[in-house]
C-alpha atoms as a PDB file:
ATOM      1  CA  UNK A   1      51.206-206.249  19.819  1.00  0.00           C
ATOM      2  CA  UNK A   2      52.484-209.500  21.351  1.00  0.00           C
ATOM      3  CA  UNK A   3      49.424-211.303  20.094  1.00  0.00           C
ATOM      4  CA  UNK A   4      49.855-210.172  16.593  1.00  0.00           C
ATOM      5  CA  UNK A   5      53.807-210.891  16.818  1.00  0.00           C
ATOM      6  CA  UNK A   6      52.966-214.458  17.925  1.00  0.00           C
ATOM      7  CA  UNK A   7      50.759-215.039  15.194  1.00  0.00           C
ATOM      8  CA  UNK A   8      53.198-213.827  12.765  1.00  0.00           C
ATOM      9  CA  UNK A   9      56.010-216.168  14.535  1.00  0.00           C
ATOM     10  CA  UNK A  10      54.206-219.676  13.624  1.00  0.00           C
ATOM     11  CA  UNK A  11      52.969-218.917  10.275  1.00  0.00           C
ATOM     12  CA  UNK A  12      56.636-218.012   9.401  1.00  0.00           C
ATOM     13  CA  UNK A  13      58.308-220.840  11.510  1.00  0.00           C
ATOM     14  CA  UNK A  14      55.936-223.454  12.342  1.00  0.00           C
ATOM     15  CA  UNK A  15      53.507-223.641   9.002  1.00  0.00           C
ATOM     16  CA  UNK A  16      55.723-221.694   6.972  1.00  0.00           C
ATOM     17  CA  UNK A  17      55.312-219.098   4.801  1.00  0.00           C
ATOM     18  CA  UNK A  18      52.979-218.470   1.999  1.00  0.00           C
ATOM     19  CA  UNK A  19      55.812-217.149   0.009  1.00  0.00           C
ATOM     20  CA  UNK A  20      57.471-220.121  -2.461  1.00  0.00           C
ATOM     21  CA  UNK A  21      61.048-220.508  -2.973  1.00  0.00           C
ATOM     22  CA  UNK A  22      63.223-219.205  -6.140  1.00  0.00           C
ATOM     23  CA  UNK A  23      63.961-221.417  -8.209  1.00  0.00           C
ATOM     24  CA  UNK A  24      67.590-219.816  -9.118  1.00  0.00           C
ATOM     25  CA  UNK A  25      69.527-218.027  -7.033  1.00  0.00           C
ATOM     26  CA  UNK A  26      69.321-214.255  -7.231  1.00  0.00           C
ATOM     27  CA  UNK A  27      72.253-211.910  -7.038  1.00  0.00           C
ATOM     28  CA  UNK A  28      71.820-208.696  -4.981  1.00  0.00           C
ATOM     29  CA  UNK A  29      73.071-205.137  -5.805  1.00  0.00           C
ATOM     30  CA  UNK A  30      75.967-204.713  -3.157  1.00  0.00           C
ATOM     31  CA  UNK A  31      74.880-201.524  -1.506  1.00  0.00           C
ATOM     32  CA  UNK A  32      71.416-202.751  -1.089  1.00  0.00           C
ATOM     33  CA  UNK A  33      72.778-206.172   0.368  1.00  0.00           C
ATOM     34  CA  UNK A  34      75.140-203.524   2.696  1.00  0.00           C
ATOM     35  CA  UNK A  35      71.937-201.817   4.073  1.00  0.00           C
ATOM     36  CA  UNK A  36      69.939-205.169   4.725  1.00  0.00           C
ATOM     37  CA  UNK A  37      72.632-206.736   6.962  1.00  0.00           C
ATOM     38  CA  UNK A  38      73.315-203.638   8.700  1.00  0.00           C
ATOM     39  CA  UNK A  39      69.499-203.473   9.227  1.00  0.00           C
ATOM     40  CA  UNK A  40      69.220-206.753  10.450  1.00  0.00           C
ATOM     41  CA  UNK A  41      71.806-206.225  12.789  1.00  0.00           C
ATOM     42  CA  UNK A  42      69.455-203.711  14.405  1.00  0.00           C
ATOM     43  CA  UNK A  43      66.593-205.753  14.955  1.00  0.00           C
ATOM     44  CA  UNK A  44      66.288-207.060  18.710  1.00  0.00           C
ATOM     45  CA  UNK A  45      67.637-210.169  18.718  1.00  0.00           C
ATOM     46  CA  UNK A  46      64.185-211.972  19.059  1.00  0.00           C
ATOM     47  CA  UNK A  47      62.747-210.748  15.894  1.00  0.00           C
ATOM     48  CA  UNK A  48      65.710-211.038  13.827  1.00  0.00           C
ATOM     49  CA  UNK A  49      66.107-214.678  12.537  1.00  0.00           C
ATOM     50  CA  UNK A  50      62.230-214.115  11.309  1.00  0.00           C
ATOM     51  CA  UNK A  51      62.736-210.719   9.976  1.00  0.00           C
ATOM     52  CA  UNK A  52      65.704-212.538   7.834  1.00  0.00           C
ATOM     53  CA  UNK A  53      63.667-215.486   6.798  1.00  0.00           C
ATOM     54  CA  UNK A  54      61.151-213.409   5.385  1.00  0.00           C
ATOM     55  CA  UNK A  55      62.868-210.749   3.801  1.00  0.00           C
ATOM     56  CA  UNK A  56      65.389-213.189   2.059  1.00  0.00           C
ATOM     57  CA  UNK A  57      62.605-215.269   0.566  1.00  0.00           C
ATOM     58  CA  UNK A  58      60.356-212.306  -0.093  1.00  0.00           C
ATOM     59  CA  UNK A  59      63.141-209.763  -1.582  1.00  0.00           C
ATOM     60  CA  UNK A  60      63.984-211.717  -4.194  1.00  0.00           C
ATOM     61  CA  UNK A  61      60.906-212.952  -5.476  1.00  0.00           C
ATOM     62  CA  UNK A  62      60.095-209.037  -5.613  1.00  0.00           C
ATOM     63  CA  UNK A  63      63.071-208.440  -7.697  1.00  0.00           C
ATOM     64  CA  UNK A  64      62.126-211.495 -10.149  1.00  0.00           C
ATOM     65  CA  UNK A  65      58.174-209.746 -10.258  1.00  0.00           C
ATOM     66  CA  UNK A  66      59.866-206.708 -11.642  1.00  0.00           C
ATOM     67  CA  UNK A  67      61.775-209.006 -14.554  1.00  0.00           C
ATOM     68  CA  UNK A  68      65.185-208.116 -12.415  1.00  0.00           C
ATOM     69  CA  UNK A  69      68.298-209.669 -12.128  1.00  0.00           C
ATOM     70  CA  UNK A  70      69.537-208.684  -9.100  1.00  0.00           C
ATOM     71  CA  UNK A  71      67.186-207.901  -5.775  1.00  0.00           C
ATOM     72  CA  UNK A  72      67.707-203.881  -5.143  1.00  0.00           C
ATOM     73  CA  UNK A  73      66.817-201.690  -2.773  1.00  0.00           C
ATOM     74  CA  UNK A  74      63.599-200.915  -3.039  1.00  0.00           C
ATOM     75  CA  UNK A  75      62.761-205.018  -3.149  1.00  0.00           C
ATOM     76  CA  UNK A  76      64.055-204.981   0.632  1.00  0.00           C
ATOM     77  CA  UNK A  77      62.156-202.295   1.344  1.00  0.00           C
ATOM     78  CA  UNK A  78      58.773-203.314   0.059  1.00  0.00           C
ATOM     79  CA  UNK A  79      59.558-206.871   1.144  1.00  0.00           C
ATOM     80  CA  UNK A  80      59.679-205.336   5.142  1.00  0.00           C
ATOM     81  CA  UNK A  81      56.456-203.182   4.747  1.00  0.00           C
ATOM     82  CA  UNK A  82      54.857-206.416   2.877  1.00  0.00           C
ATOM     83  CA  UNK A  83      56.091-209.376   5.302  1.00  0.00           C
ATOM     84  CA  UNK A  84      56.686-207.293   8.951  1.00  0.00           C
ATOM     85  CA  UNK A  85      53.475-207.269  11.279  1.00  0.00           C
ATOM     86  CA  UNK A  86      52.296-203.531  10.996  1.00  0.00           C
ATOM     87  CA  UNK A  87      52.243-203.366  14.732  1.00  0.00           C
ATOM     88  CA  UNK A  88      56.425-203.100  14.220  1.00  0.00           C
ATOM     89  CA  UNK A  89      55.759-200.559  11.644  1.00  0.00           C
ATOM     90  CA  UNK A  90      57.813-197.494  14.104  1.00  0.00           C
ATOM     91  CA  UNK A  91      60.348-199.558  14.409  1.00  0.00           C
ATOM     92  CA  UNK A  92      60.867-200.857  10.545  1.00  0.00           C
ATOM     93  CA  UNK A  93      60.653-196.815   9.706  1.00  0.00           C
ATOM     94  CA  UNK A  94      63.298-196.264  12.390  1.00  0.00           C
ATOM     95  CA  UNK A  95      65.452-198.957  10.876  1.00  0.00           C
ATOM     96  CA  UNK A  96      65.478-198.318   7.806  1.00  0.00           C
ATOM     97  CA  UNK A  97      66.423-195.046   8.139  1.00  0.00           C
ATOM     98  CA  UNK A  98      69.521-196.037  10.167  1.00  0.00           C
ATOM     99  CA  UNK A  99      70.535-198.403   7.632  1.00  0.00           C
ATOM    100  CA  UNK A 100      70.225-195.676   5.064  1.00  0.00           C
ATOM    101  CA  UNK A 101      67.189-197.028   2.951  1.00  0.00           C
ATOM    102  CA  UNK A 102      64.947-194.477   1.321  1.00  0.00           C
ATOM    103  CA  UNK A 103      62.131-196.017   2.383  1.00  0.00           C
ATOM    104  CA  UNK A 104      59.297-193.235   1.305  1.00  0.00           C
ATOM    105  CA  UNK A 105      60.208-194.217  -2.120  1.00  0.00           C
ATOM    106  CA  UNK A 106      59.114-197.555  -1.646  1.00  0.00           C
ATOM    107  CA  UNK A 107      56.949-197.299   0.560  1.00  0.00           C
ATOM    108  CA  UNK A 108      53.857-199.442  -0.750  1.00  0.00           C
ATOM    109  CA  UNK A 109      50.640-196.926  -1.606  1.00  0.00           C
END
Protein backbone atom coordinates (compact mmCIF):
# COMPACT_ATOMS: atom_id res chain seq x y z
CA UNK A 1 0.00 0.00 0.00
CA UNK A 2 2.80 2.45 0.84
CA UNK A 3 4.32 1.88 -2.56
CA UNK A 4 1.19 2.63 -4.39
CA UNK A 5 0.49 5.76 -1.97
CA UNK A 6 3.97 7.08 -2.87
CA UNK A 7 3.42 6.82 -6.38
CA UNK A 8 0.22 8.55 -6.16
CA UNK A 9 2.01 11.41 -3.89
CA UNK A 10 4.52 12.69 -6.81
CA UNK A 11 2.31 12.46 -9.70
CA UNK A 12 -0.12 14.73 -7.72
CA UNK A 13 2.61 16.99 -6.08
CA UNK A 14 5.77 16.72 -7.84
CA UNK A 15 4.64 16.26 -11.79
CA UNK A 16 1.25 17.24 -11.19
CA UNK A 17 -1.79 16.02 -12.15
CA UNK A 18 -3.18 14.93 -15.39
CA UNK A 19 -6.32 16.73 -14.59
CA UNK A 20 -6.35 20.59 -16.24
CA UNK A 21 -7.62 23.50 -14.47
CA UNK A 22 -11.26 25.24 -14.91
CA UNK A 23 -11.25 27.85 -16.62
CA UNK A 24 -14.19 29.66 -14.45
CA UNK A 25 -14.80 29.18 -11.18
CA UNK A 26 -17.50 26.70 -10.24
CA UNK A 27 -20.02 27.19 -7.49
CA UNK A 28 -20.84 24.16 -5.28
CA UNK A 29 -24.28 23.04 -3.93
CA UNK A 30 -23.91 23.91 -0.09
CA UNK A 31 -24.74 20.58 1.41
CA UNK A 32 -22.44 18.81 -0.87
CA UNK A 33 -19.59 21.45 -0.09
CA UNK A 34 -20.80 20.63 3.90
CA UNK A 35 -20.04 16.86 3.40
CA UNK A 36 -16.60 17.38 1.52
CA UNK A 37 -15.02 19.51 4.29
CA UNK A 38 -16.34 17.44 6.95
CA UNK A 39 -14.82 14.50 4.96
CA UNK A 40 -11.66 15.98 4.59
CA UNK A 41 -11.45 16.67 8.05
CA UNK A 42 -11.40 12.90 8.51
CA UNK A 43 -8.65 12.02 6.44
CA UNK A 44 -5.28 11.39 8.47
CA UNK A 45 -3.55 14.30 8.33
CA UNK A 46 -0.89 12.93 5.81
CA UNK A 47 -3.24 12.20 3.06
CA UNK A 48 -5.34 15.14 3.38
CA UNK A 49 -3.73 18.16 1.55
CA UNK A 50 -3.57 15.51 -1.58
CA UNK A 51 -6.96 14.15 -1.11
CA UNK A 52 -8.04 18.08 -1.34
CA UNK A 53 -5.92 18.88 -4.30
CA UNK A 54 -7.41 16.28 -6.22
CA UNK A 55 -10.85 16.31 -5.39
CA UNK A 56 -11.09 20.20 -5.82
CA UNK A 57 -9.61 20.08 -9.30
CA UNK A 58 -11.34 16.85 -10.23
CA UNK A 59 -15.00 17.66 -8.70
CA UNK A 60 -15.55 20.36 -10.64
CA UNK A 61 -14.44 19.43 -13.89
CA UNK A 62 -16.99 16.42 -13.24
CA UNK A 63 -19.73 18.81 -12.64
CA UNK A 64 -18.80 20.91 -15.95
CA UNK A 65 -18.75 17.08 -17.95
CA UNK A 66 -22.32 16.79 -16.88
CA UNK A 67 -23.18 20.54 -18.47
CA UNK A 68 -23.63 21.64 -14.53
CA UNK A 69 -23.43 24.70 -12.86
CA UNK A 70 -22.65 23.93 -9.62
CA UNK A 71 -20.31 20.69 -8.51
CA UNK A 72 -22.91 18.29 -6.44
CA UNK A 73 -22.66 15.49 -4.62
CA UNK A 74 -22.28 12.84 -6.59
CA UNK A 75 -19.18 14.90 -8.52
CA UNK A 76 -17.28 14.52 -5.02
CA UNK A 77 -18.07 11.26 -4.85
CA UNK A 78 -17.01 9.98 -8.22
CA UNK A 79 -14.10 12.42 -8.11
CA UNK A 80 -12.72 10.20 -4.72
CA UNK A 81 -13.37 6.72 -6.33
CA UNK A 82 -11.73 8.28 -9.70
CA UNK A 83 -8.56 10.22 -8.17
CA UNK A 84 -7.94 8.09 -4.55
CA UNK A 85 -5.40 5.07 -4.92
CA UNK A 86 -7.80 1.97 -4.66
CA UNK A 87 -5.56 0.58 -2.01
CA UNK A 88 -7.49 3.50 0.36
CA UNK A 89 -10.66 2.27 -1.06
CA UNK A 90 -11.97 0.94 2.96
CA UNK A 91 -11.20 3.91 4.11
CA UNK A 92 -12.88 6.39 1.29
CA UNK A 93 -16.17 3.94 1.87
CA UNK A 94 -15.78 4.55 5.61
CA UNK A 95 -15.58 8.26 5.03
CA UNK A 96 -17.95 8.89 3.09
CA UNK A 97 -20.36 7.36 4.97
CA UNK A 98 -19.46 9.47 8.04
CA UNK A 99 -19.73 12.53 6.13
CA UNK A 100 -23.14 11.43 5.00
CA UNK A 101 -22.48 10.88 1.16
CA UNK A 102 -24.52 8.24 -0.59
CA UNK A 103 -21.82 6.90 -2.11
CA UNK A 104 -23.47 3.52 -3.76
CA UNK A 105 -25.24 5.92 -5.92
CA UNK A 106 -22.23 7.12 -7.35
CA UNK A 107 -20.29 4.71 -7.08
CA UNK A 108 -18.55 4.36 -10.65
CA UNK A 109 -19.75 0.80 -12.47
Amino acid sequence: MGGEFARWRERVIFKGSKMTPTQTKIEWEPNARRKYETMITRIPLFHREIAKIVVDKKAPMLARERGADMVEEQDVVRAFFSEVPMAFYSLMIRLLQEAGFDYKKHELK
